[in-house]
C-alpha atoms as a PDB file:
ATOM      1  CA  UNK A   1       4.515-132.160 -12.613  1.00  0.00           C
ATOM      2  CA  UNK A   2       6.002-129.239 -10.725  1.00  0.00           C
ATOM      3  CA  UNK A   3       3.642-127.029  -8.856  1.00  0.00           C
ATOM      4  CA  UNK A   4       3.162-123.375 -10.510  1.00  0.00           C
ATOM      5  CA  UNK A   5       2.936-120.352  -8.388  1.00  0.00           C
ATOM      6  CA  UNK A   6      -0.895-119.661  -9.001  1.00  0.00           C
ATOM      7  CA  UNK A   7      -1.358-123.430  -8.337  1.00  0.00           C
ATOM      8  CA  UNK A   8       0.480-122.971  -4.988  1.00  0.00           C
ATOM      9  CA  UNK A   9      -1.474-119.945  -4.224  1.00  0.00           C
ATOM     10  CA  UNK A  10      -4.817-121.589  -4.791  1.00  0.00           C
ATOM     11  CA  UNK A  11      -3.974-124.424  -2.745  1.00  0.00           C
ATOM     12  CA  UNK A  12      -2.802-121.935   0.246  1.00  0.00           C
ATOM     13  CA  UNK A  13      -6.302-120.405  -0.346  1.00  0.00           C
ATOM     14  CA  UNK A  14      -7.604-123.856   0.339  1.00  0.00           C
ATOM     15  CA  UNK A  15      -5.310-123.930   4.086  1.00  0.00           C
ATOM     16  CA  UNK A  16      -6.477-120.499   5.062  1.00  0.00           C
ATOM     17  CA  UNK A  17     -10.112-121.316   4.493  1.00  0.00           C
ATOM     18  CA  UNK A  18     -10.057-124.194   6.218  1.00  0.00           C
ATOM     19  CA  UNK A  19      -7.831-122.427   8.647  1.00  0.00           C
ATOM     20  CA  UNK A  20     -10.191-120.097   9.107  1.00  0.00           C
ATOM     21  CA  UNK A  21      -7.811-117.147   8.681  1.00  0.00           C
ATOM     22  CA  UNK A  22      -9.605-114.746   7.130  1.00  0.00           C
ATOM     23  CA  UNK A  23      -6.697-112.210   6.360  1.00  0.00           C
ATOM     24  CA  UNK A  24      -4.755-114.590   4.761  1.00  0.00           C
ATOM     25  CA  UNK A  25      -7.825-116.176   2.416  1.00  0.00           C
ATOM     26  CA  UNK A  26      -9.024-112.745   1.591  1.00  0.00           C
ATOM     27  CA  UNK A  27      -5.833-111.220   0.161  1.00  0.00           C
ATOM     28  CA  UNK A  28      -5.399-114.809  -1.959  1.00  0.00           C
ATOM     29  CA  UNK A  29      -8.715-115.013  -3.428  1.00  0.00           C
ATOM     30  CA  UNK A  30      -8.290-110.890  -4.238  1.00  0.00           C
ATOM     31  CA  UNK A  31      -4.646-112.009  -5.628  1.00  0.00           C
ATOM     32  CA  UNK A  32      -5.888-114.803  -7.575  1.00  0.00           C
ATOM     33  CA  UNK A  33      -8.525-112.599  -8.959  1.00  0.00           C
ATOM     34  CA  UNK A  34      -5.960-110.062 -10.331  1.00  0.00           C
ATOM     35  CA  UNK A  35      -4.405-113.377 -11.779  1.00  0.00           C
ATOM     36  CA  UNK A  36      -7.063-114.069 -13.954  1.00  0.00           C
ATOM     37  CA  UNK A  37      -8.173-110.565 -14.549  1.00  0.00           C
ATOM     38  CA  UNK A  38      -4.931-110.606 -16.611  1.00  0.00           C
ATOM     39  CA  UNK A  39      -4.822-113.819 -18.226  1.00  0.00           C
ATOM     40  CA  UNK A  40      -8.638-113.131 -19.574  1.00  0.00           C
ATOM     41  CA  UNK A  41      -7.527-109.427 -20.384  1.00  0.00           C
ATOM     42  CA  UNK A  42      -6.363-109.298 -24.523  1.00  0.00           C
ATOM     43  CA  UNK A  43      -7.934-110.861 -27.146  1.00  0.00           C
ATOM     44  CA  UNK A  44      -7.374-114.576 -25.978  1.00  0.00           C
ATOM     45  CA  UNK A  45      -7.722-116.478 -22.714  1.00  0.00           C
ATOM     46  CA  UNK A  46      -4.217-117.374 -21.614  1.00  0.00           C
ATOM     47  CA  UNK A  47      -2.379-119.298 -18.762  1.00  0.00           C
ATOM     48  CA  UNK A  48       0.211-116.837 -16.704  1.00  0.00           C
ATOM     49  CA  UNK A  49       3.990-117.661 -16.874  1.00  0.00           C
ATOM     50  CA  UNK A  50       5.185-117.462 -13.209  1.00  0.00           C
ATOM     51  CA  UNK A  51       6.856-114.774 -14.024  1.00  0.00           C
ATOM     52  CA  UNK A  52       4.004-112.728 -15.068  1.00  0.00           C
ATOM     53  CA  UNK A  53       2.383-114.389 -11.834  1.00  0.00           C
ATOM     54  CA  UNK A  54       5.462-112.766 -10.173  1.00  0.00           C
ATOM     55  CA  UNK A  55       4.621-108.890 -11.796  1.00  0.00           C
ATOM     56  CA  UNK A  56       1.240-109.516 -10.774  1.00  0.00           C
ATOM     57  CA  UNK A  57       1.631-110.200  -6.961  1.00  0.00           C
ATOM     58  CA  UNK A  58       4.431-107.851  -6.720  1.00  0.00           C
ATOM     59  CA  UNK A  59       1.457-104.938  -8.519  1.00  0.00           C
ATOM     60  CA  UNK A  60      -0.748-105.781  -5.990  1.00  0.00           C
ATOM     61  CA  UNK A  61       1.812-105.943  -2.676  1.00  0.00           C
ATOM     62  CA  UNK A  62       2.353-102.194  -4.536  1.00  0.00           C
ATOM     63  CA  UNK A  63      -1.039-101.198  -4.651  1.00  0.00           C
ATOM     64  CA  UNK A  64      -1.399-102.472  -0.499  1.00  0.00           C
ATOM     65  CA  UNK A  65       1.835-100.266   0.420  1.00  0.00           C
ATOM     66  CA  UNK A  66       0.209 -96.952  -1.102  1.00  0.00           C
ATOM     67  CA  UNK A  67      -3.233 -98.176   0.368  1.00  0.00           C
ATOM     68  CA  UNK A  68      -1.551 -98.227   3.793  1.00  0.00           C
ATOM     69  CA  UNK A  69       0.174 -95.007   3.268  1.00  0.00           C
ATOM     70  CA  UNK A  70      -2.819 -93.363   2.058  1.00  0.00           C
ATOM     71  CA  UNK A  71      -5.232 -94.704   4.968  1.00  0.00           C
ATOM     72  CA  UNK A  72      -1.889 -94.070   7.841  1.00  0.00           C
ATOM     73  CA  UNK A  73      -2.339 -90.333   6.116  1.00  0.00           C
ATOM     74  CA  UNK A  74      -5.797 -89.837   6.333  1.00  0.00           C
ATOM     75  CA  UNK A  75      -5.681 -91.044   9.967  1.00  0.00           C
ATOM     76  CA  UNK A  76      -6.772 -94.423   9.694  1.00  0.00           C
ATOM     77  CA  UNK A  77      -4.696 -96.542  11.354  1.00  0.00           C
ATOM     78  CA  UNK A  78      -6.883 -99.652  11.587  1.00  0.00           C
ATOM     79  CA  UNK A  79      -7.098 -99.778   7.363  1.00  0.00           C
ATOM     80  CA  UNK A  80      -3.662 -98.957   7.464  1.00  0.00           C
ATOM     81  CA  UNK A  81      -2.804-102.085   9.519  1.00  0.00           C
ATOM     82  CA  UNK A  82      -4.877-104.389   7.592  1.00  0.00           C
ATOM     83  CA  UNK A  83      -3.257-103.601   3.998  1.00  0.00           C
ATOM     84  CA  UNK A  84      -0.156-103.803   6.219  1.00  0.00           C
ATOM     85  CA  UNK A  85      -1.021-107.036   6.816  1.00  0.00           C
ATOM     86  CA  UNK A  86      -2.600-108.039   3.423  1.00  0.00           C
ATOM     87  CA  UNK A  87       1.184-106.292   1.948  1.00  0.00           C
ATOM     88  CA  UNK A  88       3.232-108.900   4.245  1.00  0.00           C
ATOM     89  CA  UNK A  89       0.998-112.067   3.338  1.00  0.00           C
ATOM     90  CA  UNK A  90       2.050-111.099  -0.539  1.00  0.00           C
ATOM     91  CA  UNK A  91       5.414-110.732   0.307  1.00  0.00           C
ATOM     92  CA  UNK A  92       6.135-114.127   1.110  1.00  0.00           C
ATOM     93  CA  UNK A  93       5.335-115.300  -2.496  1.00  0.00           C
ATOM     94  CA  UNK A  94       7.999-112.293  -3.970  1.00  0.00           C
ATOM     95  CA  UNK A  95      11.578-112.685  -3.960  1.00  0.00           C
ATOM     96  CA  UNK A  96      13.398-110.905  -1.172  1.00  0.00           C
ATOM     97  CA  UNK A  97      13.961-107.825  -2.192  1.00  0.00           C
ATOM     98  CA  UNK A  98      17.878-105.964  -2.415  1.00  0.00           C
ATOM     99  CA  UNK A  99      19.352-104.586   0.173  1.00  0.00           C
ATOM    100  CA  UNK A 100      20.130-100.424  -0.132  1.00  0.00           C
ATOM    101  CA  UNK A 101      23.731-101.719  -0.140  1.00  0.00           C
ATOM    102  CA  UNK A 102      23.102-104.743  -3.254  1.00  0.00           C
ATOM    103  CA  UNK A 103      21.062-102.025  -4.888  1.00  0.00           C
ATOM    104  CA  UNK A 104      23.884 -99.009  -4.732  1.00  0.00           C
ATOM    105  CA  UNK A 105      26.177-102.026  -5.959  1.00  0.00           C
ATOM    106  CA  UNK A 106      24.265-103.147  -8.664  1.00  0.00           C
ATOM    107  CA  UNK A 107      23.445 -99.340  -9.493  1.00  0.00           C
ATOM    108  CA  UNK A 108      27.107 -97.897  -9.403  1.00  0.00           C
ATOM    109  CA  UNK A 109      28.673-100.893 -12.025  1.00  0.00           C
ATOM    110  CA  UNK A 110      25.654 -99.972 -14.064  1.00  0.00           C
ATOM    111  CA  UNK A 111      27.090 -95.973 -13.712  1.00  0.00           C
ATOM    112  CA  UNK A 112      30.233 -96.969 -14.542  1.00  0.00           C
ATOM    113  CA  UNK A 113      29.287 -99.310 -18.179  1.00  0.00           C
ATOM    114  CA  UNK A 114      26.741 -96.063 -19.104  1.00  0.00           C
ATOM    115  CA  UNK A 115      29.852 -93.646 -18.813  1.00  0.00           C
ATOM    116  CA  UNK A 116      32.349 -95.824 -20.794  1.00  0.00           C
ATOM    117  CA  UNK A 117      29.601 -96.039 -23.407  1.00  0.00           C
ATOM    118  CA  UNK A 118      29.685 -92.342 -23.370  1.00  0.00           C
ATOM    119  CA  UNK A 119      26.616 -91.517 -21.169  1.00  0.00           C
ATOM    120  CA  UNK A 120      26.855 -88.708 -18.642  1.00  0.00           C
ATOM    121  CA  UNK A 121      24.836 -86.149 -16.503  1.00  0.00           C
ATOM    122  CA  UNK A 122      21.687 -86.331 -15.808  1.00  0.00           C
ATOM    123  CA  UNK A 123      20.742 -87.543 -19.600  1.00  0.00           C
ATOM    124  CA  UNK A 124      22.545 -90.595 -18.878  1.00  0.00           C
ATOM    125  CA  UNK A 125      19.391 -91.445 -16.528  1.00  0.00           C
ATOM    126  CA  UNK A 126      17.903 -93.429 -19.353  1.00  0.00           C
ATOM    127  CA  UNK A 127      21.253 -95.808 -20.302  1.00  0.00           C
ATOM    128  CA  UNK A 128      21.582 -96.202 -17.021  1.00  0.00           C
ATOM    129  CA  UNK A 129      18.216 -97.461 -16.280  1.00  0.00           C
ATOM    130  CA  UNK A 130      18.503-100.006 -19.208  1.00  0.00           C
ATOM    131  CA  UNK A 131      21.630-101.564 -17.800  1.00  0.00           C
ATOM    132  CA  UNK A 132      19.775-101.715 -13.836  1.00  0.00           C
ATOM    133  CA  UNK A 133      16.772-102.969 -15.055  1.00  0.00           C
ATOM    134  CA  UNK A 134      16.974-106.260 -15.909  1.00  0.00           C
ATOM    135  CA  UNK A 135      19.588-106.758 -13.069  1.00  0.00           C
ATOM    136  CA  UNK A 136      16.694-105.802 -10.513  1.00  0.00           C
ATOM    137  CA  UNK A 137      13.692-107.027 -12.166  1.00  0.00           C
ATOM    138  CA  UNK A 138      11.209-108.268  -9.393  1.00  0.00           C
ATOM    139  CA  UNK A 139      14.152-107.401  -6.469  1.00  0.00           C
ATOM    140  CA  UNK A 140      13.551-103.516  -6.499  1.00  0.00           C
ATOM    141  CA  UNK A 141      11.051-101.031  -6.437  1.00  0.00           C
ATOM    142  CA  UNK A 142      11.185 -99.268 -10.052  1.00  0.00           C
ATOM    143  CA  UNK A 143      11.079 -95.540  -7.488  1.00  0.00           C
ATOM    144  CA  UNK A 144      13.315 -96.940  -5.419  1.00  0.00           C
ATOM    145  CA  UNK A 145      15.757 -97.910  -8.253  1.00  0.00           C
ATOM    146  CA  UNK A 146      15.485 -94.734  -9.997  1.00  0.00           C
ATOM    147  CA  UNK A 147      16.314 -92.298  -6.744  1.00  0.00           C
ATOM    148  CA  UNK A 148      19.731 -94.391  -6.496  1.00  0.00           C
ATOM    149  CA  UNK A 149      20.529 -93.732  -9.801  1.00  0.00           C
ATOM    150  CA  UNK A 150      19.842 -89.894  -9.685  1.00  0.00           C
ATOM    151  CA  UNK A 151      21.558 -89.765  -6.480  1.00  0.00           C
ATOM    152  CA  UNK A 152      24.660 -91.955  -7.905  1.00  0.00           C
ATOM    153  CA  UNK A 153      24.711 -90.133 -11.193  1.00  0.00           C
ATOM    154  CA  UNK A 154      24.440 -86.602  -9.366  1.00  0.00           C
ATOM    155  CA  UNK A 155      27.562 -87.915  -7.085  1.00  0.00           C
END
């Protein structure tokens, strides 16, 4: 039977308890929670595809980034480093995300298919975004994939 991606996290859970790294166990077990959060969330229990295991993790690397932000802001660096931290444990279980360079690539042959299907100005935002989207799903940042495409479609 080949492992799942919650299955793989639980048993890294295991490591880092036993491990005694408390960093790594506590961002797991939070991650894990979130994990079943949504597959007891709706009207039926259900088991998580990896990919929705994917969008999951990836929500709550998202959610450690503005944490860190927010704390760095407020002028506290020591909660800042720690969802720093908890943000980089996550990322090893998301795929790596696209370069600027793969992502203006990706972005600009997008450009190109909206405006021979008639799209242009800042109203082709929309077609645009339909075409990137499933190119980038899980490799971008949804902000970071709409400022190229403004900046692209402004060019």
């Amino acid at each position: 039977m080949t492992t799942t991606l919650k299955s793989k996290l639980q048993e890294d859970l295991n490591a880092a308890i036993k491990e005694r790294n408390e960093l790594r166990s506590s961002t797991l077990r939070l991650t894990l929670a979130a994990i079943t959060k949504e597959e007891v969330a709706g009207k039926e229990k259900r088991e998580l595809s990896d990919d929705e295991v994917l969008k999951v993790i990836a929500k709550e690397a998202k959610k450690r980034r503005e944490a860190a932000d927010a704390f760095a802001q407020g002028g506290r660096a020591d909660s800042a480093e720690r969802e720093k931290a908890e943000g980089e444990v996550l990322a090893e279980y998301l795929p790596k995300q696209l370069s600027d360079e793969e992502l203006n690539d990706i972005v600009t042959q997008a450009v190109e298919e909206a405006k021979a299907a008639g799209a242009e100005g800042p109203r082709a935002m929309g077609a645009v975004m339909k075409i990137v989207n499933p190119k980038v799903a899980g490799l971008a940042e949804g902000g970071r994939v709409a400022a190229t495409v403004k900046k692209l479609l402004a060019g």
